[in-house]
Protein backbone atom coordinates (compact mmCIF):
# COMPACT_ATOMS: atom_id res chain seq x y z
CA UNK A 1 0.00 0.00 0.00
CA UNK A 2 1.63 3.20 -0.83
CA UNK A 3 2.01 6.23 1.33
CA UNK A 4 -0.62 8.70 0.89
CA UNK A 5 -0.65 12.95 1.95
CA UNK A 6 -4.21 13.06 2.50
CA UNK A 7 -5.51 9.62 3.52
CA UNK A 8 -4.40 6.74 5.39
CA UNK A 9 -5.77 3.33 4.59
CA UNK A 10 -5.93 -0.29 6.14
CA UNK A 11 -7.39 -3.30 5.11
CA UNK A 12 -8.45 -5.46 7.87
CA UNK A 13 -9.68 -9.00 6.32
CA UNK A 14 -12.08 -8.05 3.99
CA UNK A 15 -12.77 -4.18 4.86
CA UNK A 16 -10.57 -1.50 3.67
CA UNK A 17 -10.88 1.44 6.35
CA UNK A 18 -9.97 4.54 4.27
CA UNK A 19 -9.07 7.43 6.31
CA UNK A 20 -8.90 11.65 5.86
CA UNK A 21 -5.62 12.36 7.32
CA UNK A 22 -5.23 15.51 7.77
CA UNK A 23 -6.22 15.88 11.57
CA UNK A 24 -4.72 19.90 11.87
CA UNK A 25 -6.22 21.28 9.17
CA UNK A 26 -9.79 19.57 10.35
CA UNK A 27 -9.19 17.60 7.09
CA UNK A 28 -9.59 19.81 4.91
CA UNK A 29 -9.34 18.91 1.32
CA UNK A 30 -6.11 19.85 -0.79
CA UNK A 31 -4.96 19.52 -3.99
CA UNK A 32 -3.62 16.01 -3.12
CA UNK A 33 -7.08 14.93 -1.13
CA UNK A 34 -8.55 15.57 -4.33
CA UNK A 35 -6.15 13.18 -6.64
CA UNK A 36 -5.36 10.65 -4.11
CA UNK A 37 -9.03 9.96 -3.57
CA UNK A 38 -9.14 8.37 -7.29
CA UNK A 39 -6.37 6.41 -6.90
CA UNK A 40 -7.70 4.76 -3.64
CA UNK A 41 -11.09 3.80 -4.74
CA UNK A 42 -9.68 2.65 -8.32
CA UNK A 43 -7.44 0.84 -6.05
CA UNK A 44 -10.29 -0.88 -3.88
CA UNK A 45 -12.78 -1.68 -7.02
CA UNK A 46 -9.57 -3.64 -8.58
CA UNK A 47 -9.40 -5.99 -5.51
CA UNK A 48 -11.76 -8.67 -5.08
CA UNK A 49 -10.35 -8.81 -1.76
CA UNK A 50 -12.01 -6.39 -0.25
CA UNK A 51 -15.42 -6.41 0.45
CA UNK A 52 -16.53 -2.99 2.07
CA UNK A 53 -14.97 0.45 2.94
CA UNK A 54 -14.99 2.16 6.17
CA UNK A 55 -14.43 5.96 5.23
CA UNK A 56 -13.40 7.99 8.15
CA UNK A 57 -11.48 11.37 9.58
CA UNK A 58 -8.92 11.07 11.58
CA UNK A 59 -9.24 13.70 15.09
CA UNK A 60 -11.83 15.72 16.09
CA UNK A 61 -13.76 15.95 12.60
CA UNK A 62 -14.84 14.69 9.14
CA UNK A 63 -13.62 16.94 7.37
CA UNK A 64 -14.02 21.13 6.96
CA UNK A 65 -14.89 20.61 3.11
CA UNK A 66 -12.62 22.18 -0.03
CA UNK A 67 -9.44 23.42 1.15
CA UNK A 68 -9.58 27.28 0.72
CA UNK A 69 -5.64 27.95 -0.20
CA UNK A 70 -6.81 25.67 -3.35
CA UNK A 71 -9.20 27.62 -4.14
CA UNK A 72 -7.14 30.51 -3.89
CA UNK A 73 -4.34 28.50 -6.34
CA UNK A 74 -7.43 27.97 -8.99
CA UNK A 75 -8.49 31.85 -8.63
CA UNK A 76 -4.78 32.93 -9.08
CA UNK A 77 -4.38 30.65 -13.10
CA UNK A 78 -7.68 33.29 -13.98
CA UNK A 79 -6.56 35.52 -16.66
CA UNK A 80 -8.68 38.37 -18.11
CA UNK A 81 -10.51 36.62 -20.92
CA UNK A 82 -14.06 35.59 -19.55
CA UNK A 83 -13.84 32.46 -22.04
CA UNK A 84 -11.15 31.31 -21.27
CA UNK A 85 -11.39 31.68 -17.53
CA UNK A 86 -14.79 29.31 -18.10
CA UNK A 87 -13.03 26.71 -19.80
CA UNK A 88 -10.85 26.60 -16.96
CA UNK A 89 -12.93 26.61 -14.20
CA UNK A 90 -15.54 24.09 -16.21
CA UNK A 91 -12.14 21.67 -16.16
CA UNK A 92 -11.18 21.87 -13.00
CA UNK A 93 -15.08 21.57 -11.29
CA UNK A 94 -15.49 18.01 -13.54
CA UNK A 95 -12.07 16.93 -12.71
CA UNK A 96 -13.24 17.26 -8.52
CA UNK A 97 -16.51 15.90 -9.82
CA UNK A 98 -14.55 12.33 -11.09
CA UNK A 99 -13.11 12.52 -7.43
CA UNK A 100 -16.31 11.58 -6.06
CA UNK A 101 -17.71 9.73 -8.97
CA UNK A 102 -14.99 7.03 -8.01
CA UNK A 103 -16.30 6.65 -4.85
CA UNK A 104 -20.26 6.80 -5.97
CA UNK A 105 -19.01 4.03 -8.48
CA UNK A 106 -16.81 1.90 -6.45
CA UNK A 107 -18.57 -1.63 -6.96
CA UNK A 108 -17.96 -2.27 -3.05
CA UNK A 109 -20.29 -0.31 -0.37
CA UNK A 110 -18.91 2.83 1.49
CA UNK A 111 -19.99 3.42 4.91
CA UNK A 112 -19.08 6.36 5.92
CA UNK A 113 -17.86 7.58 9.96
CA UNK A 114 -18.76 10.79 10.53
CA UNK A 115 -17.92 13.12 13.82
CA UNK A 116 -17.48 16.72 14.57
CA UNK A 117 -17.85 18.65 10.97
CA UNK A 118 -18.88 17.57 7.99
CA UNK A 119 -19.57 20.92 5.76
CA UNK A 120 -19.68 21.73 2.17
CA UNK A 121 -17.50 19.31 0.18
CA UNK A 122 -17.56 16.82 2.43
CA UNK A 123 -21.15 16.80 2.54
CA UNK A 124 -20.90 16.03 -1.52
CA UNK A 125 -18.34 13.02 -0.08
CA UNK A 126 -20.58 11.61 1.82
CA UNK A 127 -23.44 12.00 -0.49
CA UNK A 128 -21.55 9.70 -2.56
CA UNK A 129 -21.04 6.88 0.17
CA UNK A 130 -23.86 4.15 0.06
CA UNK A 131 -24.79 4.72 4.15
CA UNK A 132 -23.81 7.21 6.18
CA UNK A 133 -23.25 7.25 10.28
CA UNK A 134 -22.86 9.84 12.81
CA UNK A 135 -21.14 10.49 16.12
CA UNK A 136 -23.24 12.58 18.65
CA UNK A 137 -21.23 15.86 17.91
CA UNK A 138 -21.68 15.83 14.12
CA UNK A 139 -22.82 18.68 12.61
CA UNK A 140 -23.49 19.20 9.06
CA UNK A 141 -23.85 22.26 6.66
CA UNK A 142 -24.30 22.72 2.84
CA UNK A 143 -21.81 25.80 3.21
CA UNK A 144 -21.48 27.00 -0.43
CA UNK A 145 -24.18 28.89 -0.13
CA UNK A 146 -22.38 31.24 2.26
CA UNK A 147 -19.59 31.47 0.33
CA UNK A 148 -21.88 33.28 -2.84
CA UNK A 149 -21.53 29.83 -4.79
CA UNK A 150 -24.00 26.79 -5.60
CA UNK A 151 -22.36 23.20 -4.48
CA UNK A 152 -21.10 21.82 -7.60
CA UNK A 153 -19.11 19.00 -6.53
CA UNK A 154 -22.26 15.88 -6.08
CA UNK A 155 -24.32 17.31 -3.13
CA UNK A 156 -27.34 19.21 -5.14
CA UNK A 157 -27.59 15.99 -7.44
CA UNK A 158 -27.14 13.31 -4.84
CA UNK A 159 -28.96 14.30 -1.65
CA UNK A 160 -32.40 14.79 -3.56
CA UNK A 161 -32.64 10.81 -3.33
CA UNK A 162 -31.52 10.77 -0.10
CA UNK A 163 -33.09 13.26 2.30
CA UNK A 164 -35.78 15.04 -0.20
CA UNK A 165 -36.39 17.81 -2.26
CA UNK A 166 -37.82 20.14 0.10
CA UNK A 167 -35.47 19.34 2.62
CA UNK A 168 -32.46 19.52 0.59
CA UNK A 169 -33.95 23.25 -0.78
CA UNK A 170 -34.34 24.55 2.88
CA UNK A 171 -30.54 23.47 3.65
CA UNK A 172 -28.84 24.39 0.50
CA UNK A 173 -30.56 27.66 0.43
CA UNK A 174 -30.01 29.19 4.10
CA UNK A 175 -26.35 27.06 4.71
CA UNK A 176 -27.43 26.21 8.00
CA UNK A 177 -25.89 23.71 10.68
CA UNK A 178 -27.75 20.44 11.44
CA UNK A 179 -26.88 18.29 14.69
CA UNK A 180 -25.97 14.34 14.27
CA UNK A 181 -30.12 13.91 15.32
CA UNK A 182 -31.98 16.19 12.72
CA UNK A 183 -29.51 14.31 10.59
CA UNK A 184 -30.82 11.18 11.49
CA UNK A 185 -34.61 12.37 11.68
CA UNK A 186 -34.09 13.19 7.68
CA UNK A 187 -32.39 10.04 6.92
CA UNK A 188 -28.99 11.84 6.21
CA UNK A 189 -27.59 9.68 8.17
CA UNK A 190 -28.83 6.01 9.32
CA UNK A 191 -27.61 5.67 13.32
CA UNK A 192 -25.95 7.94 15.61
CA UNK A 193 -23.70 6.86 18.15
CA UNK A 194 -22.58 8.30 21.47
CA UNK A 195 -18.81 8.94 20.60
CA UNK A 196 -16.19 8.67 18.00
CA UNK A 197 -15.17 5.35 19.37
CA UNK A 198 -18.76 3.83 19.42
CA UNK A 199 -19.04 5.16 15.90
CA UNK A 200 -16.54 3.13 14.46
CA UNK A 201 -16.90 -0.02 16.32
CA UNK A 202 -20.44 0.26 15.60
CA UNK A 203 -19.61 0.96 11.55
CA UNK A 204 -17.36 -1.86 11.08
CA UNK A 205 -20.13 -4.20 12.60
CA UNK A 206 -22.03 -3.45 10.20
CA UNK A 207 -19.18 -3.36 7.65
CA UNK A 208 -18.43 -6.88 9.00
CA UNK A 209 -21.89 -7.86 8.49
CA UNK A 210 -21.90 -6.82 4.94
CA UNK A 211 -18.20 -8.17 4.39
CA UNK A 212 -19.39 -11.91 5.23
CA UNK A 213 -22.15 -11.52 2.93
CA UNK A 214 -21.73 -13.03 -1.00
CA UNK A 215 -19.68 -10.13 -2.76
CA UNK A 216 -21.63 -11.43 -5.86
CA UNK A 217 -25.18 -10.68 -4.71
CA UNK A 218 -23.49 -7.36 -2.22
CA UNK A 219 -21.88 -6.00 -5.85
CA UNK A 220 -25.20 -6.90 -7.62
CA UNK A 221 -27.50 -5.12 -5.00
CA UNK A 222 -25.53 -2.33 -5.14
CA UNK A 223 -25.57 -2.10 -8.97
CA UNK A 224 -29.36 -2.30 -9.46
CA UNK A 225 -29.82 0.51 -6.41
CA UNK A 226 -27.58 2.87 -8.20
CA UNK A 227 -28.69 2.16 -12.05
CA UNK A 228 -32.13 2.39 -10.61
CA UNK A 229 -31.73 6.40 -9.64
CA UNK A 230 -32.00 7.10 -12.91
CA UNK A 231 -34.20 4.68 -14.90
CA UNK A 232 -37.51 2.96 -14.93
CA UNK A 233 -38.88 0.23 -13.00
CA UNK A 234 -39.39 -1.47 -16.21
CA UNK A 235 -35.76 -0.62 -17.01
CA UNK A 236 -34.68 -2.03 -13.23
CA UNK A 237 -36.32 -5.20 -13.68
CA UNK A 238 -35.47 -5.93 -17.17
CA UNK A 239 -31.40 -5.12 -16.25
CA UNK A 240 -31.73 -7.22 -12.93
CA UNK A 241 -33.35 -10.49 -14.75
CA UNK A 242 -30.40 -9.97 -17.25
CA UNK A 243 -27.89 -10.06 -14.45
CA UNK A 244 -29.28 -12.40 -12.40
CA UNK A 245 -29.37 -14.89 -15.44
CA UNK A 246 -25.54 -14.84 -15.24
CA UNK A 247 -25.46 -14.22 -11.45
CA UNK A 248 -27.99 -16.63 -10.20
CA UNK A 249 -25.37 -19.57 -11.98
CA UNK A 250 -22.86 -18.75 -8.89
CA UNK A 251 -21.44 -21.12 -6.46
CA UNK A 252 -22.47 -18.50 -4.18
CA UNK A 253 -25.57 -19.45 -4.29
CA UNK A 254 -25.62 -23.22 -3.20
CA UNK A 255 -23.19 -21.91 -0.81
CA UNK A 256 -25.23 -19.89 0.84
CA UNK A 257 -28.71 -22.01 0.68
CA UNK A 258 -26.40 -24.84 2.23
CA UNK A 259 -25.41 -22.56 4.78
CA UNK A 260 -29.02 -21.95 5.55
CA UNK A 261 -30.34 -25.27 5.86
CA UNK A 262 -27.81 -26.26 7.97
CA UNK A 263 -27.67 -23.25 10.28
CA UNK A 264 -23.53 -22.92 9.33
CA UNK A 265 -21.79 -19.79 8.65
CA UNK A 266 -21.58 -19.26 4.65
CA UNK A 267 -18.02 -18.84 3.73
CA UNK A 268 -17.54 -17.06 0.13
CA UNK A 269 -14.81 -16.59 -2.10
CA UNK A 270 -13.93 -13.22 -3.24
C-alpha cells in the first residue's frame, strides 16, 4: 500500500478502512485529497479482496470541506478573458466531480464515519457513500451557499434521493448547521452513536456484516440501487433479470442455501 498525503488506509480481512488524514487542518481537502481519492477507490474496485470500505477522519472531525488555499491557487491561473477563464474553471469543477464519482461508483459499499464537521465538500463526499453514520457531535452544513456559490461538486444531485427535495432546498438555500439527530430524523444519516469510538466499532459491525455476505449478490444489489436512480422500473427489472441470469449460476448461491439449511456460517470466495 503506498504512502498517501491526505488519507491513510488499512485493510483489515475483507474491509478497507480509508481514512482523511489531515487531523490539523480539520481535514480539509487539498490539492492532493482531491487526486489521491481516485487512486484509492480505483485501487479498492480492482481488488476482489475487499469487500466494504470504512471511510473515516482522523481527530476531532470529518472533514471542513474544499481546502480554501486551493481555491485561492485555482483563482490565481484566472486571466482576463471571460472564455477562457470558463473553460478553466468548467475543467477543474469536472475533474473534482470524477473525485467523487470514483467513490459513488466503487462496486464495493462505502460506509461512511462521521464526527465533529462535515460541511460543504464533504457533505458532496458523503453524499456519494452508500450509508452514512454519525457520532453525537456531528454537525453538518451545505456551506457554499455562504460562500456566494451553488455546491457543484455531487451534493445538489445526490442528496435529492436521499433526504428530499424540500429538505435539501431549505438546507442548500439558508447554509445552516444540522446536529448528528436532525440528521438522522431526515435520513442523512442512518444511526448515531454516542462517541467517535462507538461510531466506528459500531460501523465496522455493520461493515463486517456486509463483508461476510456473497460479494456477488453485495456488488449486484448495489448495482441495481444505483442504475435504478435514474431509470424505470421497467428498465430495473429488465437489467436485474439480465444479471441475475448470469449471477444466479454462482457457487455462491448453493453456498449460501447450504449454509441456511444447515444453520452454518456461509463462507464465500472473493
Amino acid at each position: 500500500m503506498p504512502d498517501y498525503q491526505a488519507f491513510s488506509v488499512e485493510v483489515t480481512g475483507h474491509i478497507a478502512q480509508v481514512c482523511i488524514n489531515r487531523p490539523d487542518k480539520a481535514n480539509a481537502m487539498n490539492s492532493a485529497f482531491w487526486h489521491e481519492i481516485v487512486e484509492i477507490f480505483q485501487w479498492i474496485d480492482a481488488t476482489d479482496s475487499v469487500r466494504v470500505v470504512v471511510l473515516s477522519g482522523a481527530g476531532k472531525h470529518f472533514s471542513a470541506g474544499i481546502d480554501l488555499s486551493l481555491l485561492a491557487s485555482v483563482a490565481s491561473e484566472l486571466g482576463k478573458d471571460v472564455g477562457r477563464n470558463a473553460r478553466l474553471l468548467r475543467a477543474k469543477i469536472l475533474q473534482l466531480q470524477a473525485s467523487f464519482n470514483a467513490v459513488d461508483r466503487c462496486r464495493k459499499p462505502v460506509l461512511a464515519a462521521i464526527q465533529g464537521y462535515c460541511i460543504g465538500g464533504a457533505i458532496d463526499l458523503v453524499a456519494a457513500c452508500d450509508m452514512r453514520y454519525a457520532a453525537a457531535d456531528a454537525q453538518f452544513s451545505i456551506k457554499e451557499v455562504d460562500m456566494g456559490m451553488a455546491a457543484d461538486v455531487g451534493t445538489l444531485q445526490r442528496l435529492p434521493r436521499i433526504i428530499g427535495d424540500g429538505m435539501l432546498r431549505e438546507l442548500a438555500y439558508t447554509g445552516r448547521m444540522i446536529d448528528a439527530q436532525q440528521a438522522c430524523a431526515i435520513g442523512l444519516v442512518n444511526r448515531v452513536y454516542a462517541g467517535h469510538a462507538a461510531l466506528l466499532e459500531g460501523v465496522l459491525a455493520i461493515a463486517q456484516e456486509i463483508a461476510d455476505k456473497s460479494p456477488i449478490a453485495v456488488a449486484g444489489t448495489k448495482e441495481m440501487i444505483r442504475y435504478m436512480r435514474d431509470h424505470r422500473v421497467d428498465d430495473g427489472l429488465e437489467y436485474i433479470a439480465t444479471w441475475n441470469a448470469a449471477m444466479l449460476q454462482s457457487t455462491d448461491l448453493r453456498v449460501a442455501m447450504a449454509a441456511s439449511m444447515t444453520k452454518q456460517q456461509a463462507l464465500f470466495d472473493d
